[in-house]
C-alpha atoms as a PDB file:
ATOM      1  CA  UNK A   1      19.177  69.802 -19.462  1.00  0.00           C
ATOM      2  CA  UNK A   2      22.230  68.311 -18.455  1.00  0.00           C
ATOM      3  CA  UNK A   3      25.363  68.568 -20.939  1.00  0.00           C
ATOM      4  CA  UNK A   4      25.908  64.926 -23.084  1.00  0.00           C
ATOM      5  CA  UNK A   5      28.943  64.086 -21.940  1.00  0.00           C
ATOM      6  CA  UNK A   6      31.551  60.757 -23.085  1.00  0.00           C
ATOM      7  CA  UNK A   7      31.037  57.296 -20.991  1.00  0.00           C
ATOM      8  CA  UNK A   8      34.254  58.590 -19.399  1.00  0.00           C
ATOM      9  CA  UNK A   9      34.246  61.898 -17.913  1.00  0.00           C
ATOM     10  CA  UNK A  10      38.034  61.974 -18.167  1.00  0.00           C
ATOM     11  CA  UNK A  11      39.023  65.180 -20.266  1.00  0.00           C
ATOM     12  CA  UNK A  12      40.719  63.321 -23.229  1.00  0.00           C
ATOM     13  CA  UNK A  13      43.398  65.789 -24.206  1.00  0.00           C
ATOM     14  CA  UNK A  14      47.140  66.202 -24.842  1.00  0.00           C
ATOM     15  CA  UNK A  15      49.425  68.517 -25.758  1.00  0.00           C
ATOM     16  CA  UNK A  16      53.232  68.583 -27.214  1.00  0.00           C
ATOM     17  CA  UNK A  17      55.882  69.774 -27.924  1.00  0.00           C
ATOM     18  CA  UNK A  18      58.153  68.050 -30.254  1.00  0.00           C
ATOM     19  CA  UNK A  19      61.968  69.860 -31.458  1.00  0.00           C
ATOM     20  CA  UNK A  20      64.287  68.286 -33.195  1.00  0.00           C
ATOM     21  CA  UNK A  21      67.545  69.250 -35.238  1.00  0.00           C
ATOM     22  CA  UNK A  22      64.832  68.692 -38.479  1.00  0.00           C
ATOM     23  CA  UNK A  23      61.558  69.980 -37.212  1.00  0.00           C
ATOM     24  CA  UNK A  24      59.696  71.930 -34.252  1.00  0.00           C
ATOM     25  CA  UNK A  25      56.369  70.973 -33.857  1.00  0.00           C
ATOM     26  CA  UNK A  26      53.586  72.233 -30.762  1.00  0.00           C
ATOM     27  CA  UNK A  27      50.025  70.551 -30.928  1.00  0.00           C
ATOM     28  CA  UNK A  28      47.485  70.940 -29.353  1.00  0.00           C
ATOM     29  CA  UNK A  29      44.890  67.956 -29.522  1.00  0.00           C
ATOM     30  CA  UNK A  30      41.145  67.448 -27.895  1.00  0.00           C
ATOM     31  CA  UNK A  31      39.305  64.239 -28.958  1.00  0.00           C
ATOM     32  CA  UNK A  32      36.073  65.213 -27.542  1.00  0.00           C
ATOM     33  CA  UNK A  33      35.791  67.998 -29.706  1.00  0.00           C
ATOM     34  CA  UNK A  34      33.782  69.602 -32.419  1.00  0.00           C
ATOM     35  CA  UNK A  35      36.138  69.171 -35.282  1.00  0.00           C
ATOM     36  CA  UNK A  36      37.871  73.210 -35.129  1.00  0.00           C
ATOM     37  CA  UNK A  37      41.330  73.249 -36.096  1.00  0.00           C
ATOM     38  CA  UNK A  38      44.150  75.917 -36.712  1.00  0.00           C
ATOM     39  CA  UNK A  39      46.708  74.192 -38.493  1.00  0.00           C
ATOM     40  CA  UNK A  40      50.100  76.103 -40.266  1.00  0.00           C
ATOM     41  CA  UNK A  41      52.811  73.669 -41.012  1.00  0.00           C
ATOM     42  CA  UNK A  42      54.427  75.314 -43.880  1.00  0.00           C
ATOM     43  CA  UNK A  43      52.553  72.859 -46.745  1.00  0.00           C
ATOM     44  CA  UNK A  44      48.993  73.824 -47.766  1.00  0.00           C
ATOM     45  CA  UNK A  45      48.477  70.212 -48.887  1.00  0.00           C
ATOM     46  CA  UNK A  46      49.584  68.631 -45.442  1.00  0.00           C
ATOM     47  CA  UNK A  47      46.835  71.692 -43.673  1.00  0.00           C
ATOM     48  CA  UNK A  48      44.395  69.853 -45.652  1.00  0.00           C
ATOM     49  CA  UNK A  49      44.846  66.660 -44.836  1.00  0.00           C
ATOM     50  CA  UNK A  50      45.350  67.393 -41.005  1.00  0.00           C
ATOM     51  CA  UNK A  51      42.223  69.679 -41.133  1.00  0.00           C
ATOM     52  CA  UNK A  52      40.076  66.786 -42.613  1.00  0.00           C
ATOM     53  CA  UNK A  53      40.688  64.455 -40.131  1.00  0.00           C
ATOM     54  CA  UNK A  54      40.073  67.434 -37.679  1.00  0.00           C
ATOM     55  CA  UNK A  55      36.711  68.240 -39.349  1.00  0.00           C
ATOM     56  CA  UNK A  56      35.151  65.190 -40.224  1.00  0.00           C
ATOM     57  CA  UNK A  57      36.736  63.169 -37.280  1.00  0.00           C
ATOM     58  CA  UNK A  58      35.160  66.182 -34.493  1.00  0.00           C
ATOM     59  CA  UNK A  59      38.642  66.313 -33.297  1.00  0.00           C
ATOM     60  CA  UNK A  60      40.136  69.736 -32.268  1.00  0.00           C
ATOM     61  CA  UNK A  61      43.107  70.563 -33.407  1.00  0.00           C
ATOM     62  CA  UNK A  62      45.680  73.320 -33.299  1.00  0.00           C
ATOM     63  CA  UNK A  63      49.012  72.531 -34.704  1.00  0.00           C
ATOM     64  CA  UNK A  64      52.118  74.858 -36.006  1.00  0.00           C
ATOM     65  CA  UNK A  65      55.224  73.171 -37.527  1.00  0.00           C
ATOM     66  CA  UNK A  66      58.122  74.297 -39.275  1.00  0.00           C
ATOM     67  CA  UNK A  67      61.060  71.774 -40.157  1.00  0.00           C
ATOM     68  CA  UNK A  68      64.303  72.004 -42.623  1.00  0.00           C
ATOM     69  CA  UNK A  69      62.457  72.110 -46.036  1.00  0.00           C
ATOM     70  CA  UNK A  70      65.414  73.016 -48.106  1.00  0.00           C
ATOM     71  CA  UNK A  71      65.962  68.917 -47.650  1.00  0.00           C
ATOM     72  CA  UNK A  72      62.322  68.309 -48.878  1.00  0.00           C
ATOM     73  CA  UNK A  73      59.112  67.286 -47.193  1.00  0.00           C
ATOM     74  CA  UNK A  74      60.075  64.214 -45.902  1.00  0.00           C
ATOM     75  CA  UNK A  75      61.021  65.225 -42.281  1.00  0.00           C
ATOM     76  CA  UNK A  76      57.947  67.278 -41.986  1.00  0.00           C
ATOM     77  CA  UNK A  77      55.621  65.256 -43.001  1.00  0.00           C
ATOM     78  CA  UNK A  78      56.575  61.872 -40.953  1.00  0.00           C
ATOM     79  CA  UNK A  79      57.306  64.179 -37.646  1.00  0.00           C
ATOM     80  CA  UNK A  80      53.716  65.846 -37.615  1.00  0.00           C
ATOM     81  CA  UNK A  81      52.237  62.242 -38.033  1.00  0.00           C
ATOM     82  CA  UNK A  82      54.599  61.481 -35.272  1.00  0.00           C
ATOM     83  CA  UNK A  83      53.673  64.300 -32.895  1.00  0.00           C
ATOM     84  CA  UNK A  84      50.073  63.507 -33.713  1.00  0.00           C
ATOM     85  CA  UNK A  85      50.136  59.768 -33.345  1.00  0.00           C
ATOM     86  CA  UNK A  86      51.517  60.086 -29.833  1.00  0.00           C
ATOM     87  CA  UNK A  87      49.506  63.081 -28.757  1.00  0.00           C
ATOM     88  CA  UNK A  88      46.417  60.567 -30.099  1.00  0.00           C
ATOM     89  CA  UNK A  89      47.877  57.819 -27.979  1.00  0.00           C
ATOM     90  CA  UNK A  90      48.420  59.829 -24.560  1.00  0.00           C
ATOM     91  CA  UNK A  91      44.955  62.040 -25.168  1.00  0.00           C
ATOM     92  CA  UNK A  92      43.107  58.003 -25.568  1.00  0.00           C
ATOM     93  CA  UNK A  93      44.543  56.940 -21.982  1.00  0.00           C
ATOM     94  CA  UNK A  94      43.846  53.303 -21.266  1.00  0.00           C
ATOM     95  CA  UNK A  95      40.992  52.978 -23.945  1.00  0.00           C
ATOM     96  CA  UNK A  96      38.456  52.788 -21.275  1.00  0.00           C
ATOM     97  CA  UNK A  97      34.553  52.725 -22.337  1.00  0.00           C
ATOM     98  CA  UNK A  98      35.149  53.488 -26.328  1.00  0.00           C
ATOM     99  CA  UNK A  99      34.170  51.260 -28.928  1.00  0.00           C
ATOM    100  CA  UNK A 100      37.522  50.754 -30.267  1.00  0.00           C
ATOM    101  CA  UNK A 101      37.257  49.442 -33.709  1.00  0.00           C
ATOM    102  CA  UNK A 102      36.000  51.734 -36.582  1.00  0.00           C
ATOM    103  CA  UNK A 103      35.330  51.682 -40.731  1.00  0.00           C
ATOM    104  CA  UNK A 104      34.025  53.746 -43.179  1.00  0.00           C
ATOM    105  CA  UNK A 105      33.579  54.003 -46.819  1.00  0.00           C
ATOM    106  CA  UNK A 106      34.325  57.272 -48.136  1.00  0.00           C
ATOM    107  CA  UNK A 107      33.434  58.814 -51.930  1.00  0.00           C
ATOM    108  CA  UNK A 108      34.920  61.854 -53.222  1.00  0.00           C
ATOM    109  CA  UNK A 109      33.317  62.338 -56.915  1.00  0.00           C
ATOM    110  CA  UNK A 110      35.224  59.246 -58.896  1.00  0.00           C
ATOM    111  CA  UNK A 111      36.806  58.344 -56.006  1.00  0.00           C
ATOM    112  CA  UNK A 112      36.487  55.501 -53.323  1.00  0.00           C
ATOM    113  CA  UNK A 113      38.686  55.167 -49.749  1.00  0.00           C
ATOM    114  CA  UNK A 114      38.005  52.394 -47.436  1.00  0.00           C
ATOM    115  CA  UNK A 115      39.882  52.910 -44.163  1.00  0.00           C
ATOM    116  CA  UNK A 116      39.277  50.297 -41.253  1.00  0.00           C
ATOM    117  CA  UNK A 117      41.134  50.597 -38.005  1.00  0.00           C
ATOM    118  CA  UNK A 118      41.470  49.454 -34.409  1.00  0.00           C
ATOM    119  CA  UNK A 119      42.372  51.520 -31.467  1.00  0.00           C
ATOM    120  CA  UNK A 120      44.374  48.176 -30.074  1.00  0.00           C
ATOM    121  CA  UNK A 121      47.389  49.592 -28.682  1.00  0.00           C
ATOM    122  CA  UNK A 122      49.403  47.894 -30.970  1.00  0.00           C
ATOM    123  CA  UNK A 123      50.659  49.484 -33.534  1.00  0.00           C
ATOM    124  CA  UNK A 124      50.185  48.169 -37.071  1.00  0.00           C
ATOM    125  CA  UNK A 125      49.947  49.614 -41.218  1.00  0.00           C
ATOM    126  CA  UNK A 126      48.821  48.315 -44.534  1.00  0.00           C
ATOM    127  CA  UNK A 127      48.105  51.428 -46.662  1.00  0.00           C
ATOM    128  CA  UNK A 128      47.562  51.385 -50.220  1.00  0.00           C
ATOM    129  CA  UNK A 129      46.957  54.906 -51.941  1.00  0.00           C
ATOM    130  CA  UNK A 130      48.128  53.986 -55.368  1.00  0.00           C
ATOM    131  CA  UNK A 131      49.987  57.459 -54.922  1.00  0.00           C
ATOM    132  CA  UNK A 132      53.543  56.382 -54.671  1.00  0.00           C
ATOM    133  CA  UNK A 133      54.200  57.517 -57.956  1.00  0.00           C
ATOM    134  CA  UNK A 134      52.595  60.733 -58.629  1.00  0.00           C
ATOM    135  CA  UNK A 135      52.730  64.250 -56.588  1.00  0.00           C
ATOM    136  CA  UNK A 136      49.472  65.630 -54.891  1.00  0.00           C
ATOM    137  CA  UNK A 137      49.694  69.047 -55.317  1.00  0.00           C
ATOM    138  CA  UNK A 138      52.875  69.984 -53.398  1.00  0.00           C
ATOM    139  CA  UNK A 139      53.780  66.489 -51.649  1.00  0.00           C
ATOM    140  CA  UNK A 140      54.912  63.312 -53.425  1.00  0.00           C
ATOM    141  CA  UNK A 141      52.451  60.337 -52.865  1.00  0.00           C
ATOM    142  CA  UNK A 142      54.633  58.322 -51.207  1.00  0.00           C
ATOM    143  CA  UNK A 143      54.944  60.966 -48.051  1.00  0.00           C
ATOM    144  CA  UNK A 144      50.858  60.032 -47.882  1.00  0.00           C
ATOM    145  CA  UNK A 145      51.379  56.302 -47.402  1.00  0.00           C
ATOM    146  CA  UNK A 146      54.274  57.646 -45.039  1.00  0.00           C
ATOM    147  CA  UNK A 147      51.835  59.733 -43.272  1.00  0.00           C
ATOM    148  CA  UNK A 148      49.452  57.051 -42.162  1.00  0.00           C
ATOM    149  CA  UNK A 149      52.363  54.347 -41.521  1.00  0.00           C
ATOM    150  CA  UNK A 150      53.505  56.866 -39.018  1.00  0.00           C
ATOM    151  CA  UNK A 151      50.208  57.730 -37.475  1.00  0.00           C
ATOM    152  CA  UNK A 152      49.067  54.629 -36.580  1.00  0.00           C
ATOM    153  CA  UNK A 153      52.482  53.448 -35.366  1.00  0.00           C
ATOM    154  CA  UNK A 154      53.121  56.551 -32.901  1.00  0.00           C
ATOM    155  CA  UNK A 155      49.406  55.822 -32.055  1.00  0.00           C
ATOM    156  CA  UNK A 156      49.078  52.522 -31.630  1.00  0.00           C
ATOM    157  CA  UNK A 157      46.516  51.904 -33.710  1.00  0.00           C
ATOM    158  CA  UNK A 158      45.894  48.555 -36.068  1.00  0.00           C
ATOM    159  CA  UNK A 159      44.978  50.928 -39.588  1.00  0.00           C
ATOM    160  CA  UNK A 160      44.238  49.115 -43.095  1.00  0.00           C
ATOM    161  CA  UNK A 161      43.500  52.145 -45.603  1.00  0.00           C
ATOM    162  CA  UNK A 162      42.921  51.571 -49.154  1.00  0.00           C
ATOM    163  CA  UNK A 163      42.103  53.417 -52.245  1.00  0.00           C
ATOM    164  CA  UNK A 164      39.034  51.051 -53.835  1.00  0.00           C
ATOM    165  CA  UNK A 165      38.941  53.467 -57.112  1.00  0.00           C
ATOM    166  CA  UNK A 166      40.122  56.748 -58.031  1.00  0.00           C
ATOM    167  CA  UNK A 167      41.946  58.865 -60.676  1.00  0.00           C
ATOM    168  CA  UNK A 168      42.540  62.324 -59.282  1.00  0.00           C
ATOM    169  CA  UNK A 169      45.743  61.975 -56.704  1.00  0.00           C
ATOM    170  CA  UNK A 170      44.203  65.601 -54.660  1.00  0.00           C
ATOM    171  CA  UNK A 171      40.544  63.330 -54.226  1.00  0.00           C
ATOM    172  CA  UNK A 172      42.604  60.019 -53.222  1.00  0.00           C
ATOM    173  CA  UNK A 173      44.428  61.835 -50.185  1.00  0.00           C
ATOM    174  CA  UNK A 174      41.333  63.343 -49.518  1.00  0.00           C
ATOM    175  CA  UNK A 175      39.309  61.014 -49.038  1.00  0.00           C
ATOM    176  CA  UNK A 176      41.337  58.371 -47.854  1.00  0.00           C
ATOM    177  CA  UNK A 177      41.921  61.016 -44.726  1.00  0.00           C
ATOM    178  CA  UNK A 178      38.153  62.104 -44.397  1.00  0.00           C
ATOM    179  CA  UNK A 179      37.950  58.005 -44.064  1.00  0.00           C
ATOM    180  CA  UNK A 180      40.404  58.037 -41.354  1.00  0.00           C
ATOM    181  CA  UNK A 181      38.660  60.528 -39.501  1.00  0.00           C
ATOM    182  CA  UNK A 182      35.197  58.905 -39.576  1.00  0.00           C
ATOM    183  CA  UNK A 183      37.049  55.694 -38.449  1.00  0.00           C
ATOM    184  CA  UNK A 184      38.547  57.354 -35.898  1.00  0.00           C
ATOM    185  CA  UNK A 185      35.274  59.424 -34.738  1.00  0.00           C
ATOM    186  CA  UNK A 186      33.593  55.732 -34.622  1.00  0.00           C
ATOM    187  CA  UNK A 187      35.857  53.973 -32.770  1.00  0.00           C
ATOM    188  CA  UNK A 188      36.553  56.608 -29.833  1.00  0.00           C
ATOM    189  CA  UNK A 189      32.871  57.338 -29.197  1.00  0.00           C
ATOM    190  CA  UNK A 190      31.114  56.339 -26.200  1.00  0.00           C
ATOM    191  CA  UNK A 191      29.722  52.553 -25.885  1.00  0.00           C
ATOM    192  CA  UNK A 192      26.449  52.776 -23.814  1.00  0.00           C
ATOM    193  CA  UNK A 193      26.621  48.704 -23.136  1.00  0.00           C
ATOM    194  CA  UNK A 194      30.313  49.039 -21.531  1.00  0.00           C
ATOM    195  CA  UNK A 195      30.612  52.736 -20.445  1.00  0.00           C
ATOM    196  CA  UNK A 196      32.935  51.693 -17.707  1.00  0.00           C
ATOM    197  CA  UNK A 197      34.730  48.727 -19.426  1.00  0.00           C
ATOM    198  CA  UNK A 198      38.233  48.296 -21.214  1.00  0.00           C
ATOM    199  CA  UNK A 199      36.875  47.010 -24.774  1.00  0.00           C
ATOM    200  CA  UNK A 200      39.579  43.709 -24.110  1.00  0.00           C
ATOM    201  CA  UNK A 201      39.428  40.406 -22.600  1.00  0.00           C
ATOM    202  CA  UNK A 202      43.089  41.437 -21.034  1.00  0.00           C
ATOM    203  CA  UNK A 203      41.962  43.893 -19.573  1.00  0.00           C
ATOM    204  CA  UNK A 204      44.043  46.398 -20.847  1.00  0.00           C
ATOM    205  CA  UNK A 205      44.999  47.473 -24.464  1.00  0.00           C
ATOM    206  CA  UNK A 206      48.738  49.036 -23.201  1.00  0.00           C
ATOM    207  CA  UNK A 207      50.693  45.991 -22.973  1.00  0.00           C
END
């Protein structure tokens, strides 16, 4: 039998390479893929939470970054959600044939994320992780609300995330990026009704 393959049969991919006086970053990113990733950037915390959006959002992808960490985590963290926010945004194209709007409801033991999102080309955040004030494991909480901020800007995508209940800051992260990536995996998959259509009424979700 014939291979399944996306409404589009254009190969949904990017790659770059970002270097800066603060960080050097080279990602690889497929969104058509089966969720394998190979990810080193120096912070086992920040491997996690790029490898769960990999995993449970079937995205492939293979990402090394280094940056100037005697400063803190700061640069590193808001430069690999930069890299992959625009390598998400190129890789997406003009949108064509997805479903473009996504939710889920994700628990991890006492915890609860909610994460709803639209793929609308325009750029927009409301995070709430209750994590400002606390570290999770070896990043401060406010570098996760920085995290998705800078994702969805990069990527142009509309992204409400919210922690509905929690008390562990490691499950709160966690789940509010295994969220993400089932938001994500929803929105960019295949709509058999419009396979060939450009899910706006202008006709175009990049301006």
């Amino acid at each position: 039998m014939p291979s399944k393959k996306p409404a589009t049969t254009r190969i949904r991919t990017a790659t770059i390479e970002r270097k800066t006086a603060e960080t050097e970053i080279a990602l690889t990113l497929d969104l058509d893929g089966t969720g394998v990733y190979d990810v080193d950037t120096g912070n086992g915390f920040l491997d996690h939470m790029v490898s769960q959006i990999s995993r449970h959002g079937l995205i492939d992808i293979n990402l090394k970054a280094k940056g100037d960490l005697h400063v803190g985590w700061h640069h590193l963290v808001e430069d690999v959600a930069i890299t992959l926010g625009r390598a998400f945004n190129e890789a997406l194209g003009d949108a064509r044939g997805i479903r473009r709007m996504g939710h889920a409801i994700v628990p991890l033991d006492e915890t609860l994320a909610m994460v709803s999102l639209d793929c609308s080309g325009r750029g927009y955040a409301v995070i709430m992780t209750t994590l400002d004030d606390t570290m999770v494991e070896t990043l401060p909480g406010a570098l996760i609300k920085h995290f998705f901020e800078s994702f969805a800007l990069e990527g142009k995508i509309n992204l409400h995330a919210q922690i509905m209940t929690g008390v562990s800051p490691h499950h709160k992260a966690e789940a509010l990026c295994k969220a993400l990536a089932r938001s994500l995996r929803d929105a960019l998959e295949a709509d058999p009704r419009a396979p060939s259509s450009i899910p706006s009424t202008k006709g175009t979700l990049n301006g």
